[in-house]
Protein backbone atom coordinates (compact mmCIF):
# COMPACT_ATOMS: atom_id res chain seq x y z
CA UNK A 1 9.52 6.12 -22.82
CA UNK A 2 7.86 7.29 -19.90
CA UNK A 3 8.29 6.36 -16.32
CA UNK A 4 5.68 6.28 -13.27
CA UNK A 5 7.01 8.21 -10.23
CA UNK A 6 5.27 5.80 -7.82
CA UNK A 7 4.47 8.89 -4.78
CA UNK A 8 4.25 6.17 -2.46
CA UNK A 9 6.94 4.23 -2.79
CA UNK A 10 9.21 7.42 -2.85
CA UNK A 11 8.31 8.69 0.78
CA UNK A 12 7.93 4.96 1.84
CA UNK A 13 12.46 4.77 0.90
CA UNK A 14 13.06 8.37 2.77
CA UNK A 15 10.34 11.45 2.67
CA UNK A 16 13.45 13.83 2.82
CA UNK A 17 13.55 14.34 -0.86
CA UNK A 18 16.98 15.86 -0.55
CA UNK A 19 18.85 12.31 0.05
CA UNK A 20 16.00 9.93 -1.73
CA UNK A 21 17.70 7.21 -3.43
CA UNK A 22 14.54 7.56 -6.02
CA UNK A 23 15.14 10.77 -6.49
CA UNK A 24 18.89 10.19 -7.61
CA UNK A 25 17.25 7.20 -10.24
CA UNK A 26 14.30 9.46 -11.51
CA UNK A 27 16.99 12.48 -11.47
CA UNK A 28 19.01 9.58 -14.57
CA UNK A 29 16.19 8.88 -16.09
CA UNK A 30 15.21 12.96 -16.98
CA UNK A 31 19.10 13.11 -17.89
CA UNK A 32 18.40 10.27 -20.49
CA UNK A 33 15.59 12.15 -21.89
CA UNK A 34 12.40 10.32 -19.94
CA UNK A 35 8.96 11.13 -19.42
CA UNK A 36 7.02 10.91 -16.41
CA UNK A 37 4.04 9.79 -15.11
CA UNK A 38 2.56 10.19 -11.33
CA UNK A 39 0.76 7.27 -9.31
CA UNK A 40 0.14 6.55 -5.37
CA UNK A 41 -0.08 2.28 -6.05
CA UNK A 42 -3.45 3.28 -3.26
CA UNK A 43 -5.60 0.53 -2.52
CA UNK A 44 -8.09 2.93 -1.28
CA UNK A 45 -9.43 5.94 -1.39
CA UNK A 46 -7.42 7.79 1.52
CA UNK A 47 -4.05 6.38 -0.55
CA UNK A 48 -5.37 8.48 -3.05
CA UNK A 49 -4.52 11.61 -1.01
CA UNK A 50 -0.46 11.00 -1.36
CA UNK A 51 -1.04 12.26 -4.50
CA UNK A 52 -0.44 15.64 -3.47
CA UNK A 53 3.36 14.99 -2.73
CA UNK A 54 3.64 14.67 -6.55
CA UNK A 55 4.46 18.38 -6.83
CA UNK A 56 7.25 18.23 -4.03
CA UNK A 57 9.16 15.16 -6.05
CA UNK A 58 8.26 17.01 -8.89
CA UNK A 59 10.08 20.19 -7.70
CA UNK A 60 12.67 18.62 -6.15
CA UNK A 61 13.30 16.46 -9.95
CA UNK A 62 13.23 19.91 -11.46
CA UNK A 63 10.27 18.31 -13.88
CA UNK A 64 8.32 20.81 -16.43
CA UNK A 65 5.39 20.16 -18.40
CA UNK A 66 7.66 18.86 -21.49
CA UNK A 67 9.25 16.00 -18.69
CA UNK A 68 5.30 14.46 -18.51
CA UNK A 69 4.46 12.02 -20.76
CA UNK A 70 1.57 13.39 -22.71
CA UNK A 71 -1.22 11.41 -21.15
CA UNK A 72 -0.61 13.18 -17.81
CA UNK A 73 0.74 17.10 -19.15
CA UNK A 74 -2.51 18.66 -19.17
CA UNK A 75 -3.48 17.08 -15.69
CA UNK A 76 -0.29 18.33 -13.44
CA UNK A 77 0.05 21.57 -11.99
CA UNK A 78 3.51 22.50 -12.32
């Protein structure tokens, strides 16, 4: 099962990552063995650029390459 860590909707509920209410439900999921995927839900091209934040939440989740769902793994710096 994997699981999209919408970037956008993350920062939209608090941008400090430290007491994200997202955080604390992506943080279950990895316990339970998940897989993740990153997206920005952009409607345009400057949305696209909130997909640099995905290596904060990323951090901050504690996520290595074997937490991505394989379709994203080789994309994500890490």
């Amino acid at each position: 099962v994997a699981m999209e860590i919408n970037i956008s909707a993350v920062r939209e509920v608090n941008p400090d990552l430290s007491d994200n209410q997202m955080i604390r439900i992506f943080t279950r999921a990895k316990e339970a063995g998940c897989r993740f995927t990153f997206g920005t839900d952009s409607h345009s091209v400057k949305g696209l650029e909130l997909i640099s934040f995905g290596g904060e939440i990323a951090q901050a989740l504690g996520l290595g390459r074997s937490d991505l769902s394989e379709l994203v793994a080789d994309a994500v710096e890490l």
